[in-house]
C-alpha atoms as a PDB file:
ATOM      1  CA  UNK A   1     -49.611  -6.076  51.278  1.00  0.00           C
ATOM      2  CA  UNK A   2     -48.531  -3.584  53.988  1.00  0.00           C
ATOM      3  CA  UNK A   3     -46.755  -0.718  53.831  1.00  0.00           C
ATOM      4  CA  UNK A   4     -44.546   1.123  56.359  1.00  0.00           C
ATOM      5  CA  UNK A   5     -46.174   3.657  58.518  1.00  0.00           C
ATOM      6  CA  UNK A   6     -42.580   5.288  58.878  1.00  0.00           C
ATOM      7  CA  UNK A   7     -41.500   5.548  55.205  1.00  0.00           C
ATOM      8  CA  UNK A   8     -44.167   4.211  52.915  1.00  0.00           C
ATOM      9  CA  UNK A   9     -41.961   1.594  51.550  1.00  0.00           C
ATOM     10  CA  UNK A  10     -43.449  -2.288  50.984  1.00  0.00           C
ATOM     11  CA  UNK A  11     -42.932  -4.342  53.900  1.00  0.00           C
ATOM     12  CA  UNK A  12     -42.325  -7.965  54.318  1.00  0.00           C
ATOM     13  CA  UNK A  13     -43.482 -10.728  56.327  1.00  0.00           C
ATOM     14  CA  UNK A  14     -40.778 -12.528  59.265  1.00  0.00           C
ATOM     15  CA  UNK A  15     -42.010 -14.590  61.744  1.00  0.00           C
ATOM     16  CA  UNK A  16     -44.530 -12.829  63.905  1.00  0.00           C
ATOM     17  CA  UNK A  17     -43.796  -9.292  62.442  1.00  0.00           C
ATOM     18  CA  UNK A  18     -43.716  -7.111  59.208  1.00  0.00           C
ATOM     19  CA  UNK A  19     -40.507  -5.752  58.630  1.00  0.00           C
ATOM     20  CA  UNK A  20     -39.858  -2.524  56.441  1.00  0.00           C
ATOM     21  CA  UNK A  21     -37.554  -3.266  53.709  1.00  0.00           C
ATOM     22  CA  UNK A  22     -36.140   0.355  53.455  1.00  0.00           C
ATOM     23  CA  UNK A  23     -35.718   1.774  57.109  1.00  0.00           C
ATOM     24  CA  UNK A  24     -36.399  -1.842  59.003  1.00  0.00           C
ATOM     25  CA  UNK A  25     -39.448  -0.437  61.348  1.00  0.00           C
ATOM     26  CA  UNK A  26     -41.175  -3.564  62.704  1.00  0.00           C
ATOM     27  CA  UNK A  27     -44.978  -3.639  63.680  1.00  0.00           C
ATOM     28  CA  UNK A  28     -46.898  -7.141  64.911  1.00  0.00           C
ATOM     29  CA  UNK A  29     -48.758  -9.117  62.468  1.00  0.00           C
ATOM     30  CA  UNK A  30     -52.636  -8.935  62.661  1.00  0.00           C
ATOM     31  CA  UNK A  31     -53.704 -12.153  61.998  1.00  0.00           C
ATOM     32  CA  UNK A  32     -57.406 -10.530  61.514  1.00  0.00           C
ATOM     33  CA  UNK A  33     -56.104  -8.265  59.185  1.00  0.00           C
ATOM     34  CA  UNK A  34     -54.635 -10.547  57.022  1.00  0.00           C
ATOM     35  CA  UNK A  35     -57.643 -12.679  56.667  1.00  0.00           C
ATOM     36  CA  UNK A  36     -59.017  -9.564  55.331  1.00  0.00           C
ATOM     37  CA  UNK A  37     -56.991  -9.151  52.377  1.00  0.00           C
ATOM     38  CA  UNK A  38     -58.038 -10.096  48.856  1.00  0.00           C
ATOM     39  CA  UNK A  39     -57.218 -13.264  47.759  1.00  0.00           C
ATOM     40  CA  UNK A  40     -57.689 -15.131  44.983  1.00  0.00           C
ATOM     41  CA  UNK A  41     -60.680 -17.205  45.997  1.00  0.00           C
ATOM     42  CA  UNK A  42     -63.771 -16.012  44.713  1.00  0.00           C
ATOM     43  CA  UNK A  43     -61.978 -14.129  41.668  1.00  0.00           C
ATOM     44  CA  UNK A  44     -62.729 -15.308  37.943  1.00  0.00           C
ATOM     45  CA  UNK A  45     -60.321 -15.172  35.292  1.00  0.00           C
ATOM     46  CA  UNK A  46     -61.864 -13.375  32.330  1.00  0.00           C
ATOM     47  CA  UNK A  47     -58.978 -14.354  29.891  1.00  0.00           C
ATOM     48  CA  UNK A  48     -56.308 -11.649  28.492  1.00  0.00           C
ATOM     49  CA  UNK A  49     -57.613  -8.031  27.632  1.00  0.00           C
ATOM     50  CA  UNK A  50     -58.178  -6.693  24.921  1.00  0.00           C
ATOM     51  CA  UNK A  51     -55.861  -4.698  22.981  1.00  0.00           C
ATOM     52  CA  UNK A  52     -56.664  -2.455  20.131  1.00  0.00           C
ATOM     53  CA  UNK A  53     -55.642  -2.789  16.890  1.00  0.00           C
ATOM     54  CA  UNK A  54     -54.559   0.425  15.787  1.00  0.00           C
ATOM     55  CA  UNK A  55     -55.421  -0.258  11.988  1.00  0.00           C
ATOM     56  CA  UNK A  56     -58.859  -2.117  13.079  1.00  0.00           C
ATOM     57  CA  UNK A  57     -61.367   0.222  11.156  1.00  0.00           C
ATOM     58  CA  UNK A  58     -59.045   1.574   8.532  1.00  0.00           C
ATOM     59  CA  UNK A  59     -60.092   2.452   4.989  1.00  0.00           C
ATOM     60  CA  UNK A  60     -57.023   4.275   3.966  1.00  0.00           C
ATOM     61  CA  UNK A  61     -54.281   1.786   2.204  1.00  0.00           C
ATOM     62  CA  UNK A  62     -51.260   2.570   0.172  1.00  0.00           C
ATOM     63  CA  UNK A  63     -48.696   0.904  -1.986  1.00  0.00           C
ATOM     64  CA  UNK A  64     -46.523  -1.331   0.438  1.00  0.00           C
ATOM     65  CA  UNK A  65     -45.470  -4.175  -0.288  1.00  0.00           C
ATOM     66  CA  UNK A  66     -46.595  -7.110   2.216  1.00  0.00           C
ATOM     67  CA  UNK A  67     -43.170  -8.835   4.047  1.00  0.00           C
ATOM     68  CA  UNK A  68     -45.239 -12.377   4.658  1.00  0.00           C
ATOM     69  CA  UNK A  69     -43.753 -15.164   2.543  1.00  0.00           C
ATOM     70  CA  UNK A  70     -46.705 -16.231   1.015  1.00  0.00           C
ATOM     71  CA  UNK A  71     -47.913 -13.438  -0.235  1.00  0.00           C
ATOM     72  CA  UNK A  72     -48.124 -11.313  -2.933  1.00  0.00           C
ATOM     73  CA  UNK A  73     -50.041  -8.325  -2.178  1.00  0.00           C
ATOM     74  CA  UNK A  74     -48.531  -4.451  -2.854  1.00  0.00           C
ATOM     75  CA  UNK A  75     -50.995  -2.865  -0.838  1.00  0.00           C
ATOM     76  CA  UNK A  76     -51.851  -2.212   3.102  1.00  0.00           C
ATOM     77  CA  UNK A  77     -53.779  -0.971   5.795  1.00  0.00           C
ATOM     78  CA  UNK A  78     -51.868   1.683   7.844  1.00  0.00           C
ATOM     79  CA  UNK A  79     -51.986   4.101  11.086  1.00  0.00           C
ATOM     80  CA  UNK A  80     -49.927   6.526  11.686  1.00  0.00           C
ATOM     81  CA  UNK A  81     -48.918   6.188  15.934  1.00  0.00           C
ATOM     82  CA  UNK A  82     -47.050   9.160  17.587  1.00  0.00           C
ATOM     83  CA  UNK A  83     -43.778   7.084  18.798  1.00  0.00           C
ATOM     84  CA  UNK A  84     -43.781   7.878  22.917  1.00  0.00           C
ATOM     85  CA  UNK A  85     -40.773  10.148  24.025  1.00  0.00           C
ATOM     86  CA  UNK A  86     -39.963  10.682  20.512  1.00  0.00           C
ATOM     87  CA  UNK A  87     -40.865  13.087  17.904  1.00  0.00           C
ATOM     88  CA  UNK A  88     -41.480  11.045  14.731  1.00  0.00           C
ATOM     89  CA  UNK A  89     -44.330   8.625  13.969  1.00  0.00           C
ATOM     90  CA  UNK A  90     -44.187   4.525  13.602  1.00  0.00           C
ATOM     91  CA  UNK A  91     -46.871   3.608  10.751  1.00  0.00           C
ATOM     92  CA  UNK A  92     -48.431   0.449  11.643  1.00  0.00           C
ATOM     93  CA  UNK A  93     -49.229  -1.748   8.748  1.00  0.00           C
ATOM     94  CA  UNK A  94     -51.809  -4.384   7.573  1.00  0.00           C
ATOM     95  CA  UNK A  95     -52.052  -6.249   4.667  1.00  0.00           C
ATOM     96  CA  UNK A  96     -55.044  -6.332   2.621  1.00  0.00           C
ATOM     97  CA  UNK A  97     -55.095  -9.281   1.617  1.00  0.00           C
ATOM     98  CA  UNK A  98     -53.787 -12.044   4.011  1.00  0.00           C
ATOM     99  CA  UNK A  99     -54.478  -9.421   7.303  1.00  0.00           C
ATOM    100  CA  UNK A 100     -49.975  -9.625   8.194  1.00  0.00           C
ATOM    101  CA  UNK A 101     -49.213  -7.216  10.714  1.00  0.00           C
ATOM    102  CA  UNK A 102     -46.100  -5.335  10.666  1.00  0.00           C
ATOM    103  CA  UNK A 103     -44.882  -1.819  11.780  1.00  0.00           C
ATOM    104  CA  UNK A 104     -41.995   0.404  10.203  1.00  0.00           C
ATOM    105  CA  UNK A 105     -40.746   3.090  11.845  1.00  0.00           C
END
């Protein structure tokens, strides 16, 4: 990637030169330079992160009934998650018996 020494913005690649997609300031391509910059070669994929399960580690439950087809359980796992920008809650919800997710906000 390079970025315009005039305005900051992202500039692209034409021909021999980067071009500045915001205010069009040209500078030569460094052939050097490029060689330099990361690449995928070398890199390992480690898979897809992890992401936390907000009612992993729960104890509390209470009397919900579970939305899965299959199943016939009244009570659940829950969290209660501050809802970003807003100012009410979303409780996050996991059966106790088959492990359904579901949230209700």
């Amino acid at each position: 990637m390079q970025f315009c020494d005039e305005c900051g913005s992202l500039m692209h690649t034409d021909g021999d030169a980067w071009v500045c997609r915001s205010c069009e300031y040209e500078a030569p391509r460094d052939s050097q330079a490029e060689a330099a910059m990361a690449t995928q070669e070398g890199q390992q994929d480690d898979g897809a992160p992890a992401v936390a399960d907000a009612t992993q580690g729960s104890t509390e439950t209470m009397q919900e009934p579970c939305p899965a087809d299959d199943c016939d359980s009244d009570r659940a796992y829950y969290e209660m998650m501050p809802k970003p920008g807003g100012s009410y809650e979303v409780r996050l919800f996991t059966c106790v018996e088959c492990g359904h997710k579901w949230r209700d906000s």
